[in-house]
N, C-alpha and C. Protein backbone atom coordinates (compact mmCIF):
# COMPACT_ATOMS: atom_id res chain seq x y z
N UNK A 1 -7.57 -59.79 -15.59
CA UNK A 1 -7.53 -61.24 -15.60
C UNK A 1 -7.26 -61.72 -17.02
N UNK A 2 -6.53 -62.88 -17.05
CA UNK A 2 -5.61 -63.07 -18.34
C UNK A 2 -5.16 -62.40 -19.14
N UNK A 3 -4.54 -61.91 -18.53
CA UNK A 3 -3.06 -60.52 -19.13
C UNK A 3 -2.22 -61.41 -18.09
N UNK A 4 -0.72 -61.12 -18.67
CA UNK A 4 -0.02 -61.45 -18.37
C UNK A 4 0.94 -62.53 -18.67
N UNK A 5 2.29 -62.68 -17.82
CA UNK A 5 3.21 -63.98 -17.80
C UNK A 5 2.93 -64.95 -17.25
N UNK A 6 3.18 -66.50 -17.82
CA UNK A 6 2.99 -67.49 -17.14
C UNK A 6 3.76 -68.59 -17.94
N UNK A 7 4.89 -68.91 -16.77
CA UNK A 7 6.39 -69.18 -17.22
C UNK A 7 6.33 -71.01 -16.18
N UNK A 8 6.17 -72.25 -17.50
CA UNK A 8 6.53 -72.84 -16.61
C UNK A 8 7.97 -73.92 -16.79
N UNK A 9 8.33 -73.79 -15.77
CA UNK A 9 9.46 -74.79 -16.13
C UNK A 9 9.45 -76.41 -15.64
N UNK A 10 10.07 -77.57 -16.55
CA UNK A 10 9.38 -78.64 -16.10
C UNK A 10 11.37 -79.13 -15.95
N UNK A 11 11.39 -79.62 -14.98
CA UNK A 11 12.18 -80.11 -14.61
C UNK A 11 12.74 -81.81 -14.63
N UNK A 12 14.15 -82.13 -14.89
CA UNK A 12 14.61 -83.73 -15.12
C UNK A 12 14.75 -83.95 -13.62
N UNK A 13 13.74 -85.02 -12.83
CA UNK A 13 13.75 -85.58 -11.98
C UNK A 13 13.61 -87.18 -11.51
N UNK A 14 13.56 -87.36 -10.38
CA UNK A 14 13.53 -88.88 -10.07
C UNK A 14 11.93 -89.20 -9.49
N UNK A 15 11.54 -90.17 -9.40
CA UNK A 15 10.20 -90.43 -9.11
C UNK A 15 9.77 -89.85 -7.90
N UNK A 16 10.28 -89.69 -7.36
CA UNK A 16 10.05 -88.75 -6.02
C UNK A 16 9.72 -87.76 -6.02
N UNK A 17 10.19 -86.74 -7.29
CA UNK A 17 10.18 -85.59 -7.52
C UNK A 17 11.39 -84.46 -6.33
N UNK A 18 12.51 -85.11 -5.79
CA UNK A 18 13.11 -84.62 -5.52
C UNK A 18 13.80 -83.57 -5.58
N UNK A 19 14.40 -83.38 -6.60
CA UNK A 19 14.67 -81.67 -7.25
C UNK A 19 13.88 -80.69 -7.49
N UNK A 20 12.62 -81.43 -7.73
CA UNK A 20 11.23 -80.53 -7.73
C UNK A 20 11.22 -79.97 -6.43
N UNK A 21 10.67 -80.33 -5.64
CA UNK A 21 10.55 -80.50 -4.55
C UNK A 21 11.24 -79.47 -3.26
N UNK A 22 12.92 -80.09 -3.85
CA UNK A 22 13.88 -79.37 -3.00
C UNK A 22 14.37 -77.75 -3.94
N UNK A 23 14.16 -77.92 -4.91
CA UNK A 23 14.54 -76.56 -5.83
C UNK A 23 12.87 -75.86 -5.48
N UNK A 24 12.00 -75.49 -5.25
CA UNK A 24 11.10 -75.37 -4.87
C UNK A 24 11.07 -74.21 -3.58
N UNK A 25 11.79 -75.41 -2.59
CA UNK A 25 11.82 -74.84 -1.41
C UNK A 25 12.68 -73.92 -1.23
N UNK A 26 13.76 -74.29 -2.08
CA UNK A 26 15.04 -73.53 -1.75
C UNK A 26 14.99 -72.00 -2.39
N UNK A 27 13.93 -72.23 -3.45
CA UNK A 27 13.67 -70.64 -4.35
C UNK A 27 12.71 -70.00 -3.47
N UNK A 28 12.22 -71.08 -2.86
CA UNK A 28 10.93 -69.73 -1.73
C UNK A 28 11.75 -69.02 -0.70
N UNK A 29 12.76 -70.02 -0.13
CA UNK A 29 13.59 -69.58 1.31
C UNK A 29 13.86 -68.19 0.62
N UNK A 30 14.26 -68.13 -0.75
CA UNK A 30 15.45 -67.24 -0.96
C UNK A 30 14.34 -65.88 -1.42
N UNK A 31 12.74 -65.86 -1.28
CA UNK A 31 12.21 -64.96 -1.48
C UNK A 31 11.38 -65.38 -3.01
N UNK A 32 11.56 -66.44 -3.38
CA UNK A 32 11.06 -66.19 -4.61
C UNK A 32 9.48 -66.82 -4.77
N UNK A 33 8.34 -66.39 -5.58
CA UNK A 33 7.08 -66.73 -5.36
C UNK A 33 6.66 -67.31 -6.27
N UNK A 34 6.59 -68.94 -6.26
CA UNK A 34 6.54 -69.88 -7.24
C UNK A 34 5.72 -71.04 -7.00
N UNK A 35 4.75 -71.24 -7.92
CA UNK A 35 4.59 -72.53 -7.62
C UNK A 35 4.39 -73.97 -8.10
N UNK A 36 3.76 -74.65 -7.32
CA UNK A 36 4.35 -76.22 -7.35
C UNK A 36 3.61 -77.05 -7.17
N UNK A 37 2.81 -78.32 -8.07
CA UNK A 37 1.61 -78.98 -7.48
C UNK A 37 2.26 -80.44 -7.31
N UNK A 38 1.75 -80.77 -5.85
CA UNK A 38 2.44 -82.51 -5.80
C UNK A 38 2.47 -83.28 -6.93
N UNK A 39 3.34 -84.58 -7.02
CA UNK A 39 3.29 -84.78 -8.16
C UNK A 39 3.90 -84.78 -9.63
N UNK A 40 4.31 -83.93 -9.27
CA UNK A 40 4.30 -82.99 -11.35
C UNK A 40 6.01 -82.56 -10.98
N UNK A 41 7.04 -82.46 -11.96
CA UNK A 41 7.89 -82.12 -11.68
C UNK A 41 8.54 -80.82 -12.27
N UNK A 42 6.77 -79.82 -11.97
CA UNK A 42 7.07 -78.52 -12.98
C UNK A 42 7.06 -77.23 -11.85
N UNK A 43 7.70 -76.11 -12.01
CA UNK A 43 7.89 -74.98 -11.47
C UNK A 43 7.12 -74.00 -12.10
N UNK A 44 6.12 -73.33 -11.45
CA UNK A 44 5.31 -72.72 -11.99
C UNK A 44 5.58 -71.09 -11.53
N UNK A 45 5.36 -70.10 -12.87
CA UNK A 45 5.88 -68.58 -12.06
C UNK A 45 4.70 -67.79 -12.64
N UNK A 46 4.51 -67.16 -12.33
CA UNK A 46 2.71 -66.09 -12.52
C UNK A 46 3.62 -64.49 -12.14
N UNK A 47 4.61 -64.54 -13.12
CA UNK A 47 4.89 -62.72 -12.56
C UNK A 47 4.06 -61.75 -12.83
N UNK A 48 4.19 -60.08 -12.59
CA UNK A 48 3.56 -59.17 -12.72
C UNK A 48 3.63 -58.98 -14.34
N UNK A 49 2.84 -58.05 -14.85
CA UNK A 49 3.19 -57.42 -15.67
C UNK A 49 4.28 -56.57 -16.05
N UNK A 50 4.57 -55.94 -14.71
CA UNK A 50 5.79 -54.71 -14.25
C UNK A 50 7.06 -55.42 -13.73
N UNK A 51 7.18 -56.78 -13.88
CA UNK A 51 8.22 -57.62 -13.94
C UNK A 51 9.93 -56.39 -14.02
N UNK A 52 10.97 -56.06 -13.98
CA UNK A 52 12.01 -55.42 -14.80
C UNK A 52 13.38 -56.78 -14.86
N UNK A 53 13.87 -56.22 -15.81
CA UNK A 53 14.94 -57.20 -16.26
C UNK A 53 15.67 -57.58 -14.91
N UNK A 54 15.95 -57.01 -13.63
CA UNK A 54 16.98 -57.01 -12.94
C UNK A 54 15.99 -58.10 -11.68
N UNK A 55 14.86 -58.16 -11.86
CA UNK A 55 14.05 -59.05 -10.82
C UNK A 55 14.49 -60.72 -11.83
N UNK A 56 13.95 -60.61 -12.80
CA UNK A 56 14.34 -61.67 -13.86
C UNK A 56 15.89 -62.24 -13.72
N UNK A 57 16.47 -61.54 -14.40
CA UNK A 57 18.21 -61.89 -14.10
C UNK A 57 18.21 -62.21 -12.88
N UNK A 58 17.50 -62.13 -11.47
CA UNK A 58 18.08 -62.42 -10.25
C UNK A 58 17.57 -63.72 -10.13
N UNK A 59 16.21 -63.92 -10.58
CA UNK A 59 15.78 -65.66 -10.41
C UNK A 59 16.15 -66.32 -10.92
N UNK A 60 17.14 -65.69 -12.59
CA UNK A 60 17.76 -66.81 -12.97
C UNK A 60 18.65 -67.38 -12.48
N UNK A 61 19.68 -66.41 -11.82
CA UNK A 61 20.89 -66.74 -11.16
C UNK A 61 20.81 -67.43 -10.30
N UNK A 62 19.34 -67.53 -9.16
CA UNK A 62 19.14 -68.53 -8.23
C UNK A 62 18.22 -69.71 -8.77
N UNK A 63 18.00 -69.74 -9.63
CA UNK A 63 17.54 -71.15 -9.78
C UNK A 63 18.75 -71.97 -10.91
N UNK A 64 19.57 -71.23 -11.20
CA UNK A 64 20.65 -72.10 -11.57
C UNK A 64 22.03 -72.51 -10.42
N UNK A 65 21.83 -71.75 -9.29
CA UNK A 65 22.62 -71.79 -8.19
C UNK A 65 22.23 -72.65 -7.76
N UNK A 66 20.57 -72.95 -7.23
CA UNK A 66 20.06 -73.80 -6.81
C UNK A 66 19.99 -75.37 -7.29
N UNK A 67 19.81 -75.11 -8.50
CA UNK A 67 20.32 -76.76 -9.77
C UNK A 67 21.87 -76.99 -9.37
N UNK A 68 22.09 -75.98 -9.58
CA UNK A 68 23.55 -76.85 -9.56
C UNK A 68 24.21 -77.35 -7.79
N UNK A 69 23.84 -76.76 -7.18
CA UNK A 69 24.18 -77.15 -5.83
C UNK A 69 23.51 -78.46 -5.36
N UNK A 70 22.07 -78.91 -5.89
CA UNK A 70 21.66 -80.31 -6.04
C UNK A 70 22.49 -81.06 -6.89
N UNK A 71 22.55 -80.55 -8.06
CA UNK A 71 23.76 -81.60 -8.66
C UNK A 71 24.84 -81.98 -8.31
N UNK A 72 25.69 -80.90 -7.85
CA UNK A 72 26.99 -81.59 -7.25
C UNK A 72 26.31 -82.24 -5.60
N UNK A 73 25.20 -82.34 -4.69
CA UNK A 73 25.24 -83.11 -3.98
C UNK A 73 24.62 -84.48 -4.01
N UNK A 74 24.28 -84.82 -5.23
CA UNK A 74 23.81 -86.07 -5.32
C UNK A 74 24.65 -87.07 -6.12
């Protein structure tokens, strides 16, 4: 207990917390284990210790897939 990563990202949103919200959901669909308190327009990640570069590089790629596919639909 307190060892470890704890990665949060705070996100540019609208009062709704929309992108929060929907980037959220869309990183869980896709497997990813994150979380999120109503409210707040931050993405919260609690990885392992045993994390490897290639789990990392893959969430980045989907949470910038995921940003940007909200961006071009709004």
């Amino acid at each position: 207990r307190g060892l470890g990563l704890m990665v949060a990202i705070e996100l540019e949103d609208d009062p709704n917390g929309t992108v929060t919200i929907r980037g959220h959901r869309e990183l869980v669909r896709r497997g990813y284990v994150l979380g999120r308190r109503p409210g707040v327009n931050v993405l919260r990640l609690d990885p392992s210790l045993t994390i490897d570069s290639l789990d990392i590089k893959g969430f980045l790629a989907a949470l910038e897939a995921v940003l940007r596919a909200q961006a071009t639909a709004d």
